[in-house]
C-alpha atoms as a PDB file:
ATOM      1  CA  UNK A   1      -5.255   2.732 -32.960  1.00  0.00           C
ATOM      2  CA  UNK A   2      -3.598   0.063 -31.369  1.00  0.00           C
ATOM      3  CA  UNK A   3      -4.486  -1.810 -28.049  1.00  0.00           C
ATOM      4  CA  UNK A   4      -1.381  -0.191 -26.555  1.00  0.00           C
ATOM      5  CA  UNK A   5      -2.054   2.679 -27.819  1.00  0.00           C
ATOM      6  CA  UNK A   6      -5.392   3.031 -26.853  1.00  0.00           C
ATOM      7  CA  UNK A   7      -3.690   2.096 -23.413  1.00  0.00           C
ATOM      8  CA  UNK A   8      -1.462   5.286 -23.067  1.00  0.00           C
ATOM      9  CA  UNK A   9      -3.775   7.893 -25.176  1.00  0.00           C
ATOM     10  CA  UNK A  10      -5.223   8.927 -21.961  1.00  0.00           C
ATOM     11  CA  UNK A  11      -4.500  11.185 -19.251  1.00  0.00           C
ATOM     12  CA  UNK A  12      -1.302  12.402 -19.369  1.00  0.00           C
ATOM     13  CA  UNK A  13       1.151  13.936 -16.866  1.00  0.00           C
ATOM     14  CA  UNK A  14       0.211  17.458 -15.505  1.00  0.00           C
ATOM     15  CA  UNK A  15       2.335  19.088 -13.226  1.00  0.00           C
ATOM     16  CA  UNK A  16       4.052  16.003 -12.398  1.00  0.00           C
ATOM     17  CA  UNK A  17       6.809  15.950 -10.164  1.00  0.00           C
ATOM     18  CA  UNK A  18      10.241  16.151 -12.038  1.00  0.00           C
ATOM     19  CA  UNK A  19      13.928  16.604 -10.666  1.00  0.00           C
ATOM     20  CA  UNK A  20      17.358  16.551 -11.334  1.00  0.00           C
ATOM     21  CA  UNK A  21      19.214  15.378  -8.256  1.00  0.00           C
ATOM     22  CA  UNK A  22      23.067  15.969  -8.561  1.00  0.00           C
ATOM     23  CA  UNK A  23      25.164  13.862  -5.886  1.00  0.00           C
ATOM     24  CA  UNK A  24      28.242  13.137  -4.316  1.00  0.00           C
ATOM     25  CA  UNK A  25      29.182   9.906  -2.563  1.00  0.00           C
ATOM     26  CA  UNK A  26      28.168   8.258  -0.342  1.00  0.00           C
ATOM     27  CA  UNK A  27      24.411   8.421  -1.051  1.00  0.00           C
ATOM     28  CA  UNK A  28      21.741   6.713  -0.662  1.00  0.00           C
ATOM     29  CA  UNK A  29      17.952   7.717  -1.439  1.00  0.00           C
ATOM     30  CA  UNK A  30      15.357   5.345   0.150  1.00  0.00           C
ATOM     31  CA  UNK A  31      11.915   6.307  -1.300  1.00  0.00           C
ATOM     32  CA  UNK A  32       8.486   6.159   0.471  1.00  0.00           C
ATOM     33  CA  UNK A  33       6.091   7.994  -1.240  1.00  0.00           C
ATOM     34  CA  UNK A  34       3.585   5.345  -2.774  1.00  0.00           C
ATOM     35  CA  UNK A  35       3.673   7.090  -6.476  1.00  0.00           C
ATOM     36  CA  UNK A  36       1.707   4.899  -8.262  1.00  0.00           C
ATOM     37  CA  UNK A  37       5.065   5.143 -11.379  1.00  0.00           C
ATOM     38  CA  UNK A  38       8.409   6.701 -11.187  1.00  0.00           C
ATOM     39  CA  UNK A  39      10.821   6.937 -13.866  1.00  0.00           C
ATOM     40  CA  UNK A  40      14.813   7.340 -12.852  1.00  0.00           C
ATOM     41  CA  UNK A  41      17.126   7.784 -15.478  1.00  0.00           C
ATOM     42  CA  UNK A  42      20.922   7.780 -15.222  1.00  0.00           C
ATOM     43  CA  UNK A  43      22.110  11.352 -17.262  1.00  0.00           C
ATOM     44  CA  UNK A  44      25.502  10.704 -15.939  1.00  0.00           C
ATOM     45  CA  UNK A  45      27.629   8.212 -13.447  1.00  0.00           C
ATOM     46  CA  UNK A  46      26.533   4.773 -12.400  1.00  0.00           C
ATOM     47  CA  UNK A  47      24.507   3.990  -9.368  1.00  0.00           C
ATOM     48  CA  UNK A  48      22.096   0.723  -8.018  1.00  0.00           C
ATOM     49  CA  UNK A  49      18.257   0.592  -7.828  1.00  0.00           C
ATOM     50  CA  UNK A  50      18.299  -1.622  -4.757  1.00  0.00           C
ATOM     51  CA  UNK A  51      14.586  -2.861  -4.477  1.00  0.00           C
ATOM     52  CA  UNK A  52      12.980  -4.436  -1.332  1.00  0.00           C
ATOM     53  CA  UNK A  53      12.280  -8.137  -3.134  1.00  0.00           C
ATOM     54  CA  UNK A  54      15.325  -8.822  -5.431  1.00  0.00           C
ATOM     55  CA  UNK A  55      18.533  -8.051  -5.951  1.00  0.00           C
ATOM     56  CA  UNK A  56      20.564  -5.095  -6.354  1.00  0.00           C
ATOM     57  CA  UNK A  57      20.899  -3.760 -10.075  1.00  0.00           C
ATOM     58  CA  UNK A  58      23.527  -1.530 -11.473  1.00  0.00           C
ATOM     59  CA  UNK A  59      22.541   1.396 -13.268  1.00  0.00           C
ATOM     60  CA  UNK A  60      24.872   3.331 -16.228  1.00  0.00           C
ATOM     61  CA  UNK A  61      24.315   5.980 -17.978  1.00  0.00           C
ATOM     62  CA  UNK A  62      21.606   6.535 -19.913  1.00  0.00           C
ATOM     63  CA  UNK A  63      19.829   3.809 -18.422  1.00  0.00           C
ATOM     64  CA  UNK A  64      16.028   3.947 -17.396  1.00  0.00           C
ATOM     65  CA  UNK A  65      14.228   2.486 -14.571  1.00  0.00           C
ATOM     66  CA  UNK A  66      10.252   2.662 -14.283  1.00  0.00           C
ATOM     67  CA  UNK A  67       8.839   1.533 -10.372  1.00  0.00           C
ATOM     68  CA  UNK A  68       5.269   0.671 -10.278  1.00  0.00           C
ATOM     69  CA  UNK A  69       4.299   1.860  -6.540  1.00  0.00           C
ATOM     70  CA  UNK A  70       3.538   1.630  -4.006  1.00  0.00           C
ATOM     71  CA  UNK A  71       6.760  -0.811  -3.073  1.00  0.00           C
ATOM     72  CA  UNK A  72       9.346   0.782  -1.614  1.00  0.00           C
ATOM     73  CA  UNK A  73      12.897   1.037  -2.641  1.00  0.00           C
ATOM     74  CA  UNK A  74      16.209   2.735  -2.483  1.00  0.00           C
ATOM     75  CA  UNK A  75      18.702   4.594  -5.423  1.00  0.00           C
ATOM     76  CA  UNK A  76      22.534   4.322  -3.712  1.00  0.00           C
ATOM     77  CA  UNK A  77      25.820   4.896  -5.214  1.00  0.00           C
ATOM     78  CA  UNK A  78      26.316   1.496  -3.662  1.00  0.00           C
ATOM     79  CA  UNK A  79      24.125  -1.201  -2.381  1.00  0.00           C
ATOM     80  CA  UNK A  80      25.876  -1.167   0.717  1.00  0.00           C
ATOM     81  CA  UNK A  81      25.474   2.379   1.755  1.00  0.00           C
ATOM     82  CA  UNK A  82      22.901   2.937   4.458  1.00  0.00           C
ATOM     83  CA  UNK A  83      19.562   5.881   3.650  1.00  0.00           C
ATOM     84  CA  UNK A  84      20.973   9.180   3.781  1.00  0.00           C
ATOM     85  CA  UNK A  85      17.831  10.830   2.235  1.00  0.00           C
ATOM     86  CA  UNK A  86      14.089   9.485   2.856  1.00  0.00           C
ATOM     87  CA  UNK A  87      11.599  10.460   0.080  1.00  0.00           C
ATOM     88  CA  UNK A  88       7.930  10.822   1.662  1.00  0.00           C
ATOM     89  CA  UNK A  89       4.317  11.339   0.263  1.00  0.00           C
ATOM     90  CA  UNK A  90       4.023  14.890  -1.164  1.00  0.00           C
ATOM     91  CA  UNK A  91       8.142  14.598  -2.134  1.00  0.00           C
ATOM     92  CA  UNK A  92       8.810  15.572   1.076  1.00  0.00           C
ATOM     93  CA  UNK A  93      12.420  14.650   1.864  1.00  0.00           C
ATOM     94  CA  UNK A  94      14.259  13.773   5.158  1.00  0.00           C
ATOM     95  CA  UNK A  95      17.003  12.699   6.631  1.00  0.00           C
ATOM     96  CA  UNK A  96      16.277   8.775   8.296  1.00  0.00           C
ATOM     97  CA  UNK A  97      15.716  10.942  11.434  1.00  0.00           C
ATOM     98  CA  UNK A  98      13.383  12.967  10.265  1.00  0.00           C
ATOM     99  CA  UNK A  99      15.172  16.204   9.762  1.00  0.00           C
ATOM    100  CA  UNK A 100      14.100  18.373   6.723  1.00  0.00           C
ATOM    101  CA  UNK A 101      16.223  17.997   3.585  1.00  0.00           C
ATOM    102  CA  UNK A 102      14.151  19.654   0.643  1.00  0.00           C
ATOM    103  CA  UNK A 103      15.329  23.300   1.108  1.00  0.00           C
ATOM    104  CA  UNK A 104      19.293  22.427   2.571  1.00  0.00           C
ATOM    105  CA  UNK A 105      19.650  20.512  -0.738  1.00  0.00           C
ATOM    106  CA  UNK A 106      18.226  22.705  -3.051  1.00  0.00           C
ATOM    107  CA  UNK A 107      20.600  23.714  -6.014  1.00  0.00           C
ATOM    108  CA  UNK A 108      18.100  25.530  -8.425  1.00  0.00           C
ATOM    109  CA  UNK A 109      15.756  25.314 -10.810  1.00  0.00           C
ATOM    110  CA  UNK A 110      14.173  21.622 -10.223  1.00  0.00           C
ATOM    111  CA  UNK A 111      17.588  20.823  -9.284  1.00  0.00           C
ATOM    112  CA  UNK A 112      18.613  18.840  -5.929  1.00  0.00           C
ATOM    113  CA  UNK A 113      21.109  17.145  -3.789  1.00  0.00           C
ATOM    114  CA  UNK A 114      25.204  17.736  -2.861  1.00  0.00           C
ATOM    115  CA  UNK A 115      26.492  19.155  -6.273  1.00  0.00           C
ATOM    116  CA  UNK A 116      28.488  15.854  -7.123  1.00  0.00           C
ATOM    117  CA  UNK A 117      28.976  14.258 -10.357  1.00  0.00           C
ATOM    118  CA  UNK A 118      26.090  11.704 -10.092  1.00  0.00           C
ATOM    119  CA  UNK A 119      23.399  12.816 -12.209  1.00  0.00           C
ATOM    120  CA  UNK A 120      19.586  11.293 -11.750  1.00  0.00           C
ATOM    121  CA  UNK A 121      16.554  12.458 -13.493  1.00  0.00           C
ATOM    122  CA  UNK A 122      13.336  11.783 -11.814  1.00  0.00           C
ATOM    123  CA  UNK A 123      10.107  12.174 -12.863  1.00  0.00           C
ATOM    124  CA  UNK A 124       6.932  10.975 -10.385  1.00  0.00           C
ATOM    125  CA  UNK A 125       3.160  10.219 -11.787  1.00  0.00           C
ATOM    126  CA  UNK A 126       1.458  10.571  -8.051  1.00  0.00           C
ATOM    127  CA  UNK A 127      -1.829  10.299 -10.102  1.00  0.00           C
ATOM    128  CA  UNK A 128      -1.503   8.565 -12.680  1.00  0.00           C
ATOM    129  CA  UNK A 129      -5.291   8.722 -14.903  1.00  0.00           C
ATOM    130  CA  UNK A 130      -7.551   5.266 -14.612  1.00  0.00           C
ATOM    131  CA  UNK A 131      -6.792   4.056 -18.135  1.00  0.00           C
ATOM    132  CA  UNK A 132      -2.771   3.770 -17.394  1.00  0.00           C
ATOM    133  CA  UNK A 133      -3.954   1.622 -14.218  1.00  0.00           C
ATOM    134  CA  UNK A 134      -4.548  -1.473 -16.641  1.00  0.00           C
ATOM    135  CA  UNK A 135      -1.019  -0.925 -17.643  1.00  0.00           C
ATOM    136  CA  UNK A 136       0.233  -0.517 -14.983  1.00  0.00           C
ATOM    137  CA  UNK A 137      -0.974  -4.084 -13.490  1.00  0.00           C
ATOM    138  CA  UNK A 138       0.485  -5.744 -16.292  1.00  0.00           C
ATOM    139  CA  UNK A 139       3.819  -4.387 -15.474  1.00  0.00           C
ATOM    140  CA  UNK A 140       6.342  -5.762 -12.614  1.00  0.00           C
ATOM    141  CA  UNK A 141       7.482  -3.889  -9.591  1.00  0.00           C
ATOM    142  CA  UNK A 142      10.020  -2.232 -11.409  1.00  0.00           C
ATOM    143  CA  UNK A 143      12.149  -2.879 -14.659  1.00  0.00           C
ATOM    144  CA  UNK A 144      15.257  -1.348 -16.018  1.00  0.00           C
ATOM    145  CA  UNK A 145      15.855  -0.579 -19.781  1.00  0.00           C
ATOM    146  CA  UNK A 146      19.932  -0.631 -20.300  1.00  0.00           C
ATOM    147  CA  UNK A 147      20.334   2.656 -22.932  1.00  0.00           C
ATOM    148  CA  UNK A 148      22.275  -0.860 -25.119  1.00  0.00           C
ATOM    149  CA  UNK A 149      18.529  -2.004 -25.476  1.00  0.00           C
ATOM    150  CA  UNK A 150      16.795   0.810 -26.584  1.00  0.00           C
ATOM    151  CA  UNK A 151      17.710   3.857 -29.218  1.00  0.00           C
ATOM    152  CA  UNK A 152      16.322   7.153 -27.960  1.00  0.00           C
ATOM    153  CA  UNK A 153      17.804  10.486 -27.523  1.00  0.00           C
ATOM    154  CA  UNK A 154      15.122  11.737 -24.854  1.00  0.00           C
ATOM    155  CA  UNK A 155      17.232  11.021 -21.270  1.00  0.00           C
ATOM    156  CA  UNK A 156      19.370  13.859 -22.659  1.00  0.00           C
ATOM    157  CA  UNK A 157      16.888  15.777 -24.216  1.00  0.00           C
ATOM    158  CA  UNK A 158      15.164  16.007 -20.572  1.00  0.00           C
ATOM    159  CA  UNK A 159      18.313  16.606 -18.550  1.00  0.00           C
ATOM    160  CA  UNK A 160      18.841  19.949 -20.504  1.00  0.00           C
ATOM    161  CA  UNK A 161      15.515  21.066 -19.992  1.00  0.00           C
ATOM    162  CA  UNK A 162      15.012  20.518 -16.490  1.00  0.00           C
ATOM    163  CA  UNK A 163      17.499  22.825 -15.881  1.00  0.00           C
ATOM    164  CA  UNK A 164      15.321  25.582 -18.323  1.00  0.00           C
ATOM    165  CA  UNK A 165      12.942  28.137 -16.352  1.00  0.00           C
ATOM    166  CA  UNK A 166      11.073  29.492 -19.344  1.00  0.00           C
ATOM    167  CA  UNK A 167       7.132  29.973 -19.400  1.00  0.00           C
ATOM    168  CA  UNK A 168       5.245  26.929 -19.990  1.00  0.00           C
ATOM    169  CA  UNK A 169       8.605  24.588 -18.635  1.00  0.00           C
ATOM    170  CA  UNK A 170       6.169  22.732 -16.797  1.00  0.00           C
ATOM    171  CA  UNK A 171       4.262  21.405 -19.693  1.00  0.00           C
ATOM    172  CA  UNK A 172       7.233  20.865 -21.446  1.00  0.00           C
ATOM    173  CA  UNK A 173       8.386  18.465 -18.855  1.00  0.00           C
ATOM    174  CA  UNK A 174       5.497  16.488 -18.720  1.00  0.00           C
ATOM    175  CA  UNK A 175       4.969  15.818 -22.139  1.00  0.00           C
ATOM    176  CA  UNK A 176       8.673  15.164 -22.305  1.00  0.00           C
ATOM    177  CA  UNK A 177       8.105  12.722 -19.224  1.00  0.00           C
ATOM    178  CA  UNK A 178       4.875  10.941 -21.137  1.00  0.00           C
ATOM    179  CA  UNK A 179       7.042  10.184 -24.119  1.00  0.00           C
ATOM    180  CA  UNK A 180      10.025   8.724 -21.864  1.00  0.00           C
ATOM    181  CA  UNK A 181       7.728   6.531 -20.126  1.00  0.00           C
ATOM    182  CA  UNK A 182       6.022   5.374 -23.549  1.00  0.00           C
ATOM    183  CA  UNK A 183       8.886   4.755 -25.584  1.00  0.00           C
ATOM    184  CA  UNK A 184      10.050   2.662 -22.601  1.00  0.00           C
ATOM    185  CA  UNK A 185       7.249   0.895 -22.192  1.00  0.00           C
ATOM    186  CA  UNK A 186       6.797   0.108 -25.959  1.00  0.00           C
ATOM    187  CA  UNK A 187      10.447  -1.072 -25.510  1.00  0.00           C
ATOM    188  CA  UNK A 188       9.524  -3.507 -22.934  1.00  0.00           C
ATOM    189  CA  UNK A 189       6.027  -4.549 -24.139  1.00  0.00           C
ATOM    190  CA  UNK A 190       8.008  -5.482 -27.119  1.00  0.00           C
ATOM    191  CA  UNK A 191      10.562  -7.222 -25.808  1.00  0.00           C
ATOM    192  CA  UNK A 192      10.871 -10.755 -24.007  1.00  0.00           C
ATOM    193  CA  UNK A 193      10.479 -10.060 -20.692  1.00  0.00           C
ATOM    194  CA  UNK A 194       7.160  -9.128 -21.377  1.00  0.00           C
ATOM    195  CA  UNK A 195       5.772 -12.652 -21.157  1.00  0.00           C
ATOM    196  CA  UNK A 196       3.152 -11.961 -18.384  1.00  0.00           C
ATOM    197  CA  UNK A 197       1.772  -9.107 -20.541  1.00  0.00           C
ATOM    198  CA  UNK A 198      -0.267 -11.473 -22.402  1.00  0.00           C
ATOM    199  CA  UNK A 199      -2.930  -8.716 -24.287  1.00  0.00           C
ATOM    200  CA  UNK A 200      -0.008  -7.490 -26.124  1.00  0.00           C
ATOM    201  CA  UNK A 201       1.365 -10.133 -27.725  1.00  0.00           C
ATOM    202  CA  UNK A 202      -2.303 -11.088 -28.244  1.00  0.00           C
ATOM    203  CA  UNK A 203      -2.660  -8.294 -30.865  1.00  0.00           C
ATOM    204  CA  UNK A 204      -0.416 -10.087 -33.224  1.00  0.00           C
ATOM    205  CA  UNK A 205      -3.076 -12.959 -33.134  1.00  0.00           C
ATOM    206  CA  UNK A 206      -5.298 -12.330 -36.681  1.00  0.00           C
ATOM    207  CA  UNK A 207      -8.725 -13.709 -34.739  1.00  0.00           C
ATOM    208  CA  UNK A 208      -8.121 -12.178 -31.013  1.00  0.00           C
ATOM    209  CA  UNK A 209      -6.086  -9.123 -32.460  1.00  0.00           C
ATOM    210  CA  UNK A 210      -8.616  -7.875 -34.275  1.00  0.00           C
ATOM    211  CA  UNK A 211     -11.209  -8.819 -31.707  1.00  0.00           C
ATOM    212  CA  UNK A 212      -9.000  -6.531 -29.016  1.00  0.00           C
ATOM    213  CA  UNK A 213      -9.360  -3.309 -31.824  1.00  0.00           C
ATOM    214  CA  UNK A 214     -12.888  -3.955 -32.211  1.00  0.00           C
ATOM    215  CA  UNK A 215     -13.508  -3.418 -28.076  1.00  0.00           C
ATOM    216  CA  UNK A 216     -11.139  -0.604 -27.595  1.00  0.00           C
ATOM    217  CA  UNK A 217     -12.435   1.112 -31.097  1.00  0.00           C
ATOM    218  CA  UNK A 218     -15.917   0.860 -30.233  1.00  0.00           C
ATOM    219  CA  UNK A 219     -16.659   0.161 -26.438  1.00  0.00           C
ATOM    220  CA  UNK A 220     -20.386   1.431 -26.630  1.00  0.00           C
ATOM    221  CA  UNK A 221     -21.348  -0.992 -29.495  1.00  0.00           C
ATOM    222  CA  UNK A 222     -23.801  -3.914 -27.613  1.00  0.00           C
ATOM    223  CA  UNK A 223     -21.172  -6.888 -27.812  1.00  0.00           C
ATOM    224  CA  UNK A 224     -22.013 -10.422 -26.800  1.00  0.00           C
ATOM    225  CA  UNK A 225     -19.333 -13.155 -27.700  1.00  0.00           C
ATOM    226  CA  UNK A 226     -21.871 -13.742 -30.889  1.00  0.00           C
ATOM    227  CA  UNK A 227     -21.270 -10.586 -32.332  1.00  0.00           C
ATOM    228  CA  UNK A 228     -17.703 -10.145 -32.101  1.00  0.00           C
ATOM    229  CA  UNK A 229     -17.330 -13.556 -33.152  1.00  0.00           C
ATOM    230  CA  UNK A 230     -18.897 -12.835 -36.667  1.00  0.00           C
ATOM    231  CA  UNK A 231     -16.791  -9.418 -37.058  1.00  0.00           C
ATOM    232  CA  UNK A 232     -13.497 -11.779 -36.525  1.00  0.00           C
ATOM    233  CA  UNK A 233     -14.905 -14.728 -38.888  1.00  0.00           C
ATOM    234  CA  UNK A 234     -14.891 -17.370 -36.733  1.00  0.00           C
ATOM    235  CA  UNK A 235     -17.161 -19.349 -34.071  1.00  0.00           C
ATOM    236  CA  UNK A 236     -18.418 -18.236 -30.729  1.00  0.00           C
ATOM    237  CA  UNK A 237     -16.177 -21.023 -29.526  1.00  0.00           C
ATOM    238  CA  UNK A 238     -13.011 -20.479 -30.695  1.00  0.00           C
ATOM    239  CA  UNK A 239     -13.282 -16.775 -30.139  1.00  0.00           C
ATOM    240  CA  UNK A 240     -14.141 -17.810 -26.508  1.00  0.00           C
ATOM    241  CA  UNK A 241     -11.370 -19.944 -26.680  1.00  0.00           C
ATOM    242  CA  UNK A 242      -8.489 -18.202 -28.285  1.00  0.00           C
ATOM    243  CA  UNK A 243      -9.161 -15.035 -26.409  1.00  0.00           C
ATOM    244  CA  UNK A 244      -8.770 -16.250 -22.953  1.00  0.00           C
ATOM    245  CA  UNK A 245      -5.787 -18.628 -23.943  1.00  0.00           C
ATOM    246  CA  UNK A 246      -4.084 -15.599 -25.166  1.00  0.00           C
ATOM    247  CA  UNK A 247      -5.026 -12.319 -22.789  1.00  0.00           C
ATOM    248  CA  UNK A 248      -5.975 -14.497 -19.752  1.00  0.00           C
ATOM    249  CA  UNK A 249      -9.321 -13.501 -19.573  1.00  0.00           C
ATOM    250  CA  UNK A 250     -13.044 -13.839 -21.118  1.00  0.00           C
ATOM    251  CA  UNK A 251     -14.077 -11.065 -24.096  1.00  0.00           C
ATOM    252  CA  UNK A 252     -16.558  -9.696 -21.952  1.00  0.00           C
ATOM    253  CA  UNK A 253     -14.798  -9.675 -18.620  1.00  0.00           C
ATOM    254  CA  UNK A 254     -12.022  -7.926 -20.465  1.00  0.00           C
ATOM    255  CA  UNK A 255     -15.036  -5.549 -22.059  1.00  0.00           C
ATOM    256  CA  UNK A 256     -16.038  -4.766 -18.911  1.00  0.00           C
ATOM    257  CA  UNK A 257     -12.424  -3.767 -17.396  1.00  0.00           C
ATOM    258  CA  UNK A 258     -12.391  -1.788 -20.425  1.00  0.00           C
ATOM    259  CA  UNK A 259     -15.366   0.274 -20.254  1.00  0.00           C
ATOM    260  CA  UNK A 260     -14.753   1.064 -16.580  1.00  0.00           C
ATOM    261  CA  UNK A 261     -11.730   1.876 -16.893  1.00  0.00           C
ATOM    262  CA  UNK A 262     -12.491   4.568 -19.894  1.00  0.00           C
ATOM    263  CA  UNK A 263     -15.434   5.593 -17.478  1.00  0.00           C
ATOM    264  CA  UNK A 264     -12.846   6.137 -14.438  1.00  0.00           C
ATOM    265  CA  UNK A 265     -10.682   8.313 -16.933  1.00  0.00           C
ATOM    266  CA  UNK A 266     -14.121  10.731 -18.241  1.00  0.00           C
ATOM    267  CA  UNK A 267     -15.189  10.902 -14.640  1.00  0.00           C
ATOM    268  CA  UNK A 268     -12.322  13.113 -14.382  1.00  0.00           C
ATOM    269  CA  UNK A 269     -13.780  15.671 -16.983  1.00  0.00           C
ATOM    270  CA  UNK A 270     -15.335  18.385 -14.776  1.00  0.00           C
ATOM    271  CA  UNK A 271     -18.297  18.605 -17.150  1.00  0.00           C
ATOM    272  CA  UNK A 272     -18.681  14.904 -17.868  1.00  0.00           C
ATOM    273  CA  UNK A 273     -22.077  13.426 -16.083  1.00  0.00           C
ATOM    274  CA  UNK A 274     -22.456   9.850 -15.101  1.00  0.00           C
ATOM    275  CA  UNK A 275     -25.501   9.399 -17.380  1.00  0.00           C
ATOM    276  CA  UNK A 276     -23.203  10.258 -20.624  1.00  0.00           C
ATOM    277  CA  UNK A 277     -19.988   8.471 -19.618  1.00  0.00           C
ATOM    278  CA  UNK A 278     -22.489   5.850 -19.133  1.00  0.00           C
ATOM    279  CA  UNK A 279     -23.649   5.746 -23.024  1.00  0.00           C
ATOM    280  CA  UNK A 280     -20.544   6.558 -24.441  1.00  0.00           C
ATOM    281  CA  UNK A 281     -19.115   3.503 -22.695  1.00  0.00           C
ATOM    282  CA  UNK A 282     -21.593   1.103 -23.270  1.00  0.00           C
ATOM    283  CA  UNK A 283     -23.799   1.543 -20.500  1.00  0.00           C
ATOM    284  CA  UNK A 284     -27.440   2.021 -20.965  1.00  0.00           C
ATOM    285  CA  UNK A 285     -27.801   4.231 -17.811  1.00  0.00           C
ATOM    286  CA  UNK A 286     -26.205   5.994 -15.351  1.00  0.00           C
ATOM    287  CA  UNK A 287     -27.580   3.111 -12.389  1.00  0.00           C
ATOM    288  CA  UNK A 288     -26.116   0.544 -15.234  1.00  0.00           C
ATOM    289  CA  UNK A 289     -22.797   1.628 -14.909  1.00  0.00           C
ATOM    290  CA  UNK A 290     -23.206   2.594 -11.156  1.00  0.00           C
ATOM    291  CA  UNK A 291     -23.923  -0.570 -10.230  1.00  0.00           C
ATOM    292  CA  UNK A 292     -20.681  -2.164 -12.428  1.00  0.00           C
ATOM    293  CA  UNK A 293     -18.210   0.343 -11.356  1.00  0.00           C
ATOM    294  CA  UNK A 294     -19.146  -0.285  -7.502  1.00  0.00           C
ATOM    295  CA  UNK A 295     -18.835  -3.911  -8.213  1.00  0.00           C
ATOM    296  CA  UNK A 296     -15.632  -3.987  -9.643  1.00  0.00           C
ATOM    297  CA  UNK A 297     -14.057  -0.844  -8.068  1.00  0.00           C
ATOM    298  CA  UNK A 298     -15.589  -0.572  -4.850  1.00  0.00           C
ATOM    299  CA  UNK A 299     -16.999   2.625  -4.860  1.00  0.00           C
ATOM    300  CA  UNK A 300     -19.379   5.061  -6.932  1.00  0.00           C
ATOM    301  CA  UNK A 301     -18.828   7.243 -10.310  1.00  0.00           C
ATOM    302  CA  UNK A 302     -19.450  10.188  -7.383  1.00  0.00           C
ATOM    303  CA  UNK A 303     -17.053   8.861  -5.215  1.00  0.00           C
ATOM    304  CA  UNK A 304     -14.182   8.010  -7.783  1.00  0.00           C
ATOM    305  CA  UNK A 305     -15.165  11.508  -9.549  1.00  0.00           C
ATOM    306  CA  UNK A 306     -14.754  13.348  -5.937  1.00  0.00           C
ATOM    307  CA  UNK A 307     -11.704  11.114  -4.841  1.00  0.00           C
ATOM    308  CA  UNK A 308     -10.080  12.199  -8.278  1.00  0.00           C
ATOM    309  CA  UNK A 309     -10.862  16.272  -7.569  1.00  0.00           C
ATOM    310  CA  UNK A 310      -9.759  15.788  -4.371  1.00  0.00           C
ATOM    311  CA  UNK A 311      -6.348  13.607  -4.736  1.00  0.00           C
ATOM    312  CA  UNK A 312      -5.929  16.459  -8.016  1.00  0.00           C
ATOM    313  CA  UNK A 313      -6.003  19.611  -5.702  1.00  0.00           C
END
């Protein structure tokens, strides 16, 4: 498996927030709620994603927008139109004086707003799992996909069954939801404005993109910069070299951002115990990786494993 794809085979949406807001000008949705990723596609109409740093950009149909939080931002029929709708933590709507909106706006089934033509589909990751967080760094505040860029029949495909209430809908939508967000995300990975996502491109390298599938194939093997530099062929040097030319960063300090962040993602497993994330990460004991992840993450396995149950519930 691929670096990418190593990247997005983790935790995957469950019970994630999706919504089909139907609206009527003037609108103007100003949202507040820190998800760490949002996805808004355009089913039908135009409107603007109108962030707080940069201009205004005009959205048609079929077009996608991801929003890495926790920046603000605003969806309007029209730049110009002042917040009609504020979108809190916990998808708590109000109006921009505080009144309630969630329940006078509700239409149906996961479906929202004033009954006009303008159709949005939004789906929110409030907890996105540890292993997307490396992704998500390398990403900007927000990017649109025009539906002229990309070939994919799944914006429709989840407008008709947002509107189902079947058993098992949920799960439906988020696995619907996780293959929006990585088909756009391959889109963009792929394409030129991906520049500042430098592991990527490094994968088409032959010396530091086979050194990348060696790390996130086998995490737990003992690698120095030796080692790895006899599986790719060439010298401790250039391996040192090339790799941090091309991903930004050393082969073990990427190892390491690797391993922790697998370890942040099997925390998560309700059986898991630091002492075998540990080995199956690399670590030769639970204080081993204790001592890393508080390093680099600021708190313990516990902690993160606690914080995770906690945010979860």
């Amino acid at each position: 498996m691929d670096a990418l794809g190593r990247l997005l085979d983790g935790p995957r949406a469950h019970g994630a927030f999706v919504l089909r807001a139907l609206l009527d000008p003037p609108w103007s949705i100003r949202v507040v709620d820190r998800a760490p990723l949002t996805v808004v596609a355009l089913a039908r109409g135009e409107a603007w994603l109108v962030p707080d740093s940069g201009d205004p950009v005009r959205l048609r149909e079929n077009d996608v927008a991801l929003l890495r939080g926790p920046a603000p931002y605003a969806i309007a029929d029209d730049p110009a139109t002042a917040p009609t709708v504020v979108v809190h933590p916990g998808q708590r709507c109000t109006t921009p004086e505080g009144d309630e909106l969630c329940e006078p706006l509700r239409l149906g089934v996961r479906t929202w707003g004033t009954g006009g033509d303008t159709t949005l589909l939004v789906g929110a990751y409030e907890q996105p799992g540890a292993v997307n967080r490396r992704l998500l760094a390398a990403l900007p505040p927000w990017l649109v996909l025009p539906a002229g860029d990309w070939d994919s029949p799944l914006v429709p495909l989840l407008a008709a069954e947002l509107a189902r209430d079947e058993p098992g809908q949920s799960v439906v939508l988020d696995r619907l939801l996780d293959l929006l967000v990585i088909a756009a995300l391959r889109t963009y990975l792929a394409g030129a404005g991906a520049e500042a996502t430098r592991w990527y491109h490094a994968q088409g390298d032959p010396v530091v993109g086979t050194a990348l599938r060696l790390l996130h194939d086998e995490p737990a093997l003992p690698w120095t910069v030796a080692t790895l530099a006899a599986r790719t062929g060439v010298s401790r040097a250039v391996l040192a070299r090339r790799f941090t030319d091309l991903v930004g960063e050393s082969p073990m300090a990427y190892l390491t951002g690797w391993r922790l962040a697998l370890a942040a993602d099997l925390l998560r497993e309700p059986d898991a115990t630091v002492d075998a994330v540990a080995r199956r990460v690399g670590y030769g004991s639970a204080f081993a990786l204790s001592t890393a992840f508080k390093r680099v993450r600021g708190v313990s396995p516990s902690q993160h494993r606690e914080s995770s149950v906690v945010s979860v519930s």
